[in-house]
Protein backbone atom coordinates (compact mmCIF):
# COMPACT_ATOMS: atom_id res chain seq x y z
CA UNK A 1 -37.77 -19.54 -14.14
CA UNK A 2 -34.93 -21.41 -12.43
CA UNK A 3 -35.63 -22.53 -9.10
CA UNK A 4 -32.97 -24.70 -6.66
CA UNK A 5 -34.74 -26.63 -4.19
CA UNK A 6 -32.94 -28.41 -0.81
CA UNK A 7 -34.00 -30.72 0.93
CA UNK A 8 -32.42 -33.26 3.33
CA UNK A 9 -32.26 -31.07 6.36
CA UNK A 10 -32.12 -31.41 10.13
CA UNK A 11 -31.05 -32.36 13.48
CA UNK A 12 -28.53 -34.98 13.95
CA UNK A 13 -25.92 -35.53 16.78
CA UNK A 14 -21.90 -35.02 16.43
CA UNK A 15 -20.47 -37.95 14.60
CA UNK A 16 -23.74 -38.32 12.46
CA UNK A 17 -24.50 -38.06 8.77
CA UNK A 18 -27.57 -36.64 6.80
CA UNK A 19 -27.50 -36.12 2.91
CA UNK A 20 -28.77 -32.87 1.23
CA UNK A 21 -30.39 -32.65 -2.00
CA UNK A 22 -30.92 -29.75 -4.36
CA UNK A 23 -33.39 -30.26 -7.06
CA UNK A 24 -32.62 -27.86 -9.93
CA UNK A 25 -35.45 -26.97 -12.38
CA UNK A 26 -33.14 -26.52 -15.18
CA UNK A 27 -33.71 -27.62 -19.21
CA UNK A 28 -30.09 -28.23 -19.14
CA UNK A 29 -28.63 -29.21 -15.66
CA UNK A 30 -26.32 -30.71 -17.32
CA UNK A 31 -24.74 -27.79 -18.69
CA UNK A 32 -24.75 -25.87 -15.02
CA UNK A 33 -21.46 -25.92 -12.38
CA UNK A 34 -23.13 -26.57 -8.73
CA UNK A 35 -22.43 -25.58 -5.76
CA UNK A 36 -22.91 -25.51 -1.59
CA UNK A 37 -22.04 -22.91 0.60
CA UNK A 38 -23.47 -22.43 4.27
CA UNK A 39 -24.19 -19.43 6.21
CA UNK A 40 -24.31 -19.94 10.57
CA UNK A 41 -25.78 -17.59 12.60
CA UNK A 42 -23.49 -14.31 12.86
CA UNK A 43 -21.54 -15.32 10.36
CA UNK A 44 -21.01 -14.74 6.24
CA UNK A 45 -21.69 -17.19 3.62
CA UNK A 46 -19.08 -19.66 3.16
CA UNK A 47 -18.58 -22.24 0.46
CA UNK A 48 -18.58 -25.59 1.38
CA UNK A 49 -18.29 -28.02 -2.05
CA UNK A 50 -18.59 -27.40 -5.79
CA UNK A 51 -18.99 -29.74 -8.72
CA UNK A 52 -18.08 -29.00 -12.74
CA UNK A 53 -20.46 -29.41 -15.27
CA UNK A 54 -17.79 -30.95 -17.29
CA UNK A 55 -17.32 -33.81 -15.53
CA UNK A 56 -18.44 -35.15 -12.05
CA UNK A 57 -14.95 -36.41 -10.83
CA UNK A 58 -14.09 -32.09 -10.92
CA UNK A 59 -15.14 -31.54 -7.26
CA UNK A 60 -13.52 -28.94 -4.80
CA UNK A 61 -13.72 -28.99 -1.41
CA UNK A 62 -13.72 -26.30 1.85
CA UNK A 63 -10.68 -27.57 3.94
CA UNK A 64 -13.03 -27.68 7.04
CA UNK A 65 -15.17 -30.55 5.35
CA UNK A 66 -12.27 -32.37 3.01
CA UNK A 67 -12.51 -35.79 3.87
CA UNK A 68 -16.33 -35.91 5.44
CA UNK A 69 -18.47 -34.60 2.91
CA UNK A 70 -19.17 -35.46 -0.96
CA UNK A 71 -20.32 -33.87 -3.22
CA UNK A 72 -22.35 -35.81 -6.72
CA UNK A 73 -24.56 -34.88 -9.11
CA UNK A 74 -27.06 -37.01 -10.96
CA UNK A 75 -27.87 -35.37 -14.20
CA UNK A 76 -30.76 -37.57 -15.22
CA UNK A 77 -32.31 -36.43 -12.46
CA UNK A 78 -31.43 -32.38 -12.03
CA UNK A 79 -30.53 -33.14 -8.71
CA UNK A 80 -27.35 -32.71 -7.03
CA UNK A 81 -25.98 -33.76 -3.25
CA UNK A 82 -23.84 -33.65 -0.26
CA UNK A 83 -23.57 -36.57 1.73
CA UNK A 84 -22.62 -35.33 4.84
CA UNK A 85 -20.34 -37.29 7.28
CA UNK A 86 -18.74 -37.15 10.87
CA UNK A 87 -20.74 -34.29 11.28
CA UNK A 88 -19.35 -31.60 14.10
CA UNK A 89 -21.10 -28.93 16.12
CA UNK A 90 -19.32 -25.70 14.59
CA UNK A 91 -21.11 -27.45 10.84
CA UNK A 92 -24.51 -26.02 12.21
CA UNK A 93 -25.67 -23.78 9.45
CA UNK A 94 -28.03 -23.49 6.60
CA UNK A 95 -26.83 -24.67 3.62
CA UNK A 96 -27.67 -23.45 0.22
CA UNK A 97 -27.23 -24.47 -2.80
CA UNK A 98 -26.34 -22.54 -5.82
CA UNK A 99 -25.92 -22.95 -9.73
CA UNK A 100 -24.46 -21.06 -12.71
CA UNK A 101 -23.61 -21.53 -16.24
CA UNK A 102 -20.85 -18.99 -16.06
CA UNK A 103 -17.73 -19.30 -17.86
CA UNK A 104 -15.63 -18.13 -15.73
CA UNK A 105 -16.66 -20.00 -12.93
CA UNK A 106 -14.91 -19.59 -9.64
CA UNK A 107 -15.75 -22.43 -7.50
CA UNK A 108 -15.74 -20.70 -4.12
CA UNK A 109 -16.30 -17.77 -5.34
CA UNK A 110 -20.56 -16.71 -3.97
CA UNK A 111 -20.47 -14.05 -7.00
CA UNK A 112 -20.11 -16.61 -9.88
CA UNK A 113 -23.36 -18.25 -8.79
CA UNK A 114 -26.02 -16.87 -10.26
CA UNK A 115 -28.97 -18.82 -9.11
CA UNK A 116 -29.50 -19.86 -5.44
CA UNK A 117 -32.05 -22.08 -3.30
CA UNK A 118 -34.27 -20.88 -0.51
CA UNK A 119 -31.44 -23.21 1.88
CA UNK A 120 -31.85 -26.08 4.73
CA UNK A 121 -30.74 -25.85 8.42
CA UNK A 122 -28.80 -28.16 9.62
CA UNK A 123 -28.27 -28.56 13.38
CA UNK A 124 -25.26 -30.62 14.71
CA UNK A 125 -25.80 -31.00 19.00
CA UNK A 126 -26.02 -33.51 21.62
């Protein structure tokens, strides 16, 4: 059974940083596109980053975080991140992460993900 675990979570104040973590129990993370989308209160999921399985310098970005956050991967350890910079209020959300083999992966597209994590709040305030 797959299971995506975050971690990395919390409260920090505007202009801070915090790094996420998803731990993927996966034979072959290797072979698995990853993603992070966020979902604030009110509001629908949204995708934040993805990263290819075909090569870790294939990473796509949300405009509203190009520039502060960064997405990696470390397949040795099934475990993939976003470092999280210059962090603003309106980035308060939890933040999932998701996986998929698919072929016809989408990046931002929440359907092509097929497994997700439990998510991680994040709270951005002075």
């Amino acid at each position: 059974q797959v299971q995506l675990v975050e971690s990395g979570g919390g409260s920090v104040q505007p202009g801070g940083s915090l790094r996420l973590s998803c731990a993927a129990s996966l034979d072959t993370f290797s072979s698995y596109h990853m993603g992070w989308f966020r979902q604030a209160p009110g509001r629908e999921r949204e995708f934040v980053a993805a990263i290819s399985r075909w090569s870790s310098r294939d990473t796509y970005y949300s405009d509203s975080v190009k520039g502060r956050f960064t997405i990696s991967r470390d397949n040795t350890k099934n475990t993939a991140y976003l470092q999280m910079n210059s962090l603003k209020p309106e980035d308060t959300a939890v933040y999932y992460c998701a996986a998929t083999t698919g072929s016809n992966w989408d990046d931002r597209n929440i359907d092509s993900y097929n497994y997700w994590g439990q998510g991680t709040q994040v709270t951005v305030s002075s």
